[in-house]
Protein backbone atom coordinates (compact mmCIF):
# COMPACT_ATOMS: atom_id res chain seq x y z
CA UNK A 1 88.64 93.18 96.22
CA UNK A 2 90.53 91.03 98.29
CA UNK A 3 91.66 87.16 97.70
CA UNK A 4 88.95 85.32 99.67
CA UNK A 5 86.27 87.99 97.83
CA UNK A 6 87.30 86.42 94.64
CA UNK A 7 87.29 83.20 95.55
CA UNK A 8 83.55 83.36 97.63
CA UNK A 9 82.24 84.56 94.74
CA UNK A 10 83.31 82.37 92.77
CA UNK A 11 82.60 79.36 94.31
CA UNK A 12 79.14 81.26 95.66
CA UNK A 13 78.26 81.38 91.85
CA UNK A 14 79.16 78.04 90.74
CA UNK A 15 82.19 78.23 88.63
CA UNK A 16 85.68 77.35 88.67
CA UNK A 17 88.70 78.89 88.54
CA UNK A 18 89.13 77.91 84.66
CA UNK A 19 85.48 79.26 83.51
CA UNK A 20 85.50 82.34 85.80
CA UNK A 21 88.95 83.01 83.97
CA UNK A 22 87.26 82.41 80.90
CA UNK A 23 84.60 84.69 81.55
CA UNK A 24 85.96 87.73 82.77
CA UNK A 25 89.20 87.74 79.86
CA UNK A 26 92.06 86.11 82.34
CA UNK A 27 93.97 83.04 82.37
CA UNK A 28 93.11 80.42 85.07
CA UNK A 29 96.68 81.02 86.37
CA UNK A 30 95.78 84.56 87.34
CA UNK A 31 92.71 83.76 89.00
CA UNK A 32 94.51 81.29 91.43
CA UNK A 33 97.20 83.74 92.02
CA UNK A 34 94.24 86.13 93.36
CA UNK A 35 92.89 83.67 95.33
CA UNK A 36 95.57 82.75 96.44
CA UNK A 37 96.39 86.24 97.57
CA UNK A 38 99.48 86.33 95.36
CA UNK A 39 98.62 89.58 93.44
CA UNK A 40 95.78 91.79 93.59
CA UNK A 41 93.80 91.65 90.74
CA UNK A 42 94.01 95.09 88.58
CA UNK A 43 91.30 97.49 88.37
CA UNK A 44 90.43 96.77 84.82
CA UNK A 45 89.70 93.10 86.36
CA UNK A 46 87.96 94.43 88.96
CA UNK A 47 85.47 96.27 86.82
CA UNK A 48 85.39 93.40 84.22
CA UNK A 49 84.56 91.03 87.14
CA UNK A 50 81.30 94.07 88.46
CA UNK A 51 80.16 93.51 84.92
CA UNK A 52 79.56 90.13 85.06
CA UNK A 53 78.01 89.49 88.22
CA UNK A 54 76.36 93.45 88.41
CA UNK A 55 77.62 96.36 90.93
CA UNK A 56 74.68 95.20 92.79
CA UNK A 57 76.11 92.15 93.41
CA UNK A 58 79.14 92.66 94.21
CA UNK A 59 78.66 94.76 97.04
CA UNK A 60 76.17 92.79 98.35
CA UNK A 61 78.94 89.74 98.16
CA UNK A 62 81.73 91.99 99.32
CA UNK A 63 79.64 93.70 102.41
CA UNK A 64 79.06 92.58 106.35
CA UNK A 65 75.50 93.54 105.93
CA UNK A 66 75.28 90.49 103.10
CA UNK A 67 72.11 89.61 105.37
CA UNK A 68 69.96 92.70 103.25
CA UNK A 69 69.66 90.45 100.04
CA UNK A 70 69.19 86.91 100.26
CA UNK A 71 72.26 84.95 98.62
CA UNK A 72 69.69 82.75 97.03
CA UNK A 73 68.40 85.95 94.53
CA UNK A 74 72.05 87.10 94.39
CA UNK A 75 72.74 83.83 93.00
CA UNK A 76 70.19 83.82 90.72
CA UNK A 77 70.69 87.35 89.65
CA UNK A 78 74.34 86.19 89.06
CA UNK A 79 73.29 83.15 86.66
CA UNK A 80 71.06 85.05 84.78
CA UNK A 81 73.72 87.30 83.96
CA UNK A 82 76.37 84.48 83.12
CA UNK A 83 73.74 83.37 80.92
CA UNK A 84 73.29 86.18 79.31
CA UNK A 85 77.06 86.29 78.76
CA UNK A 86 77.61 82.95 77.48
CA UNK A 87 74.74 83.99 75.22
CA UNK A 88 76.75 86.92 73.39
CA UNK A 89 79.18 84.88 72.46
């Protein structure tokens, strides 16, 4: 999962950098540095990160063939789930 993955999703889902931090058990500094293409995020991350949004998701986001699953129901998908998250807590 490369810098500009990161940051389409995030943006694609709504959030910023602070609350996707916040979400997924990172500082907002370490979610710039990905995006920024400082550091690669580490595979705990990663997998953190496929838990919120679903593994579904995220290779939809991440693949060329993005054109197989509207982005509008990935979005929604992907709020549900945030919900869902913020919900827990």
């Amino acid at each position: 999962m490369g810098a500009r993955d990161i940051k389409a999703l995030r943006q694609l889902i709504g959030l910023s950098q602070n609350e996707f931090a916040r979400l997924i058990g990172v500082s907002e500094l370490t979610v710039n540095r990905w995006e920024c293409g400082h550091v690669q995020p580490k595979l705990a991350s990663i997998k953190r990160i496929e838990s919120l949004v679903g593994a579904k998701n995220l290779q939809v986001i991440q693949s060329t063939l993005i054109y197989n699953m509207p982005l509008l129901e990935v979005a929604e998908d992907i709020q549900k789930r945030i919900q869902a998250k913020r919900c827990e807590r």
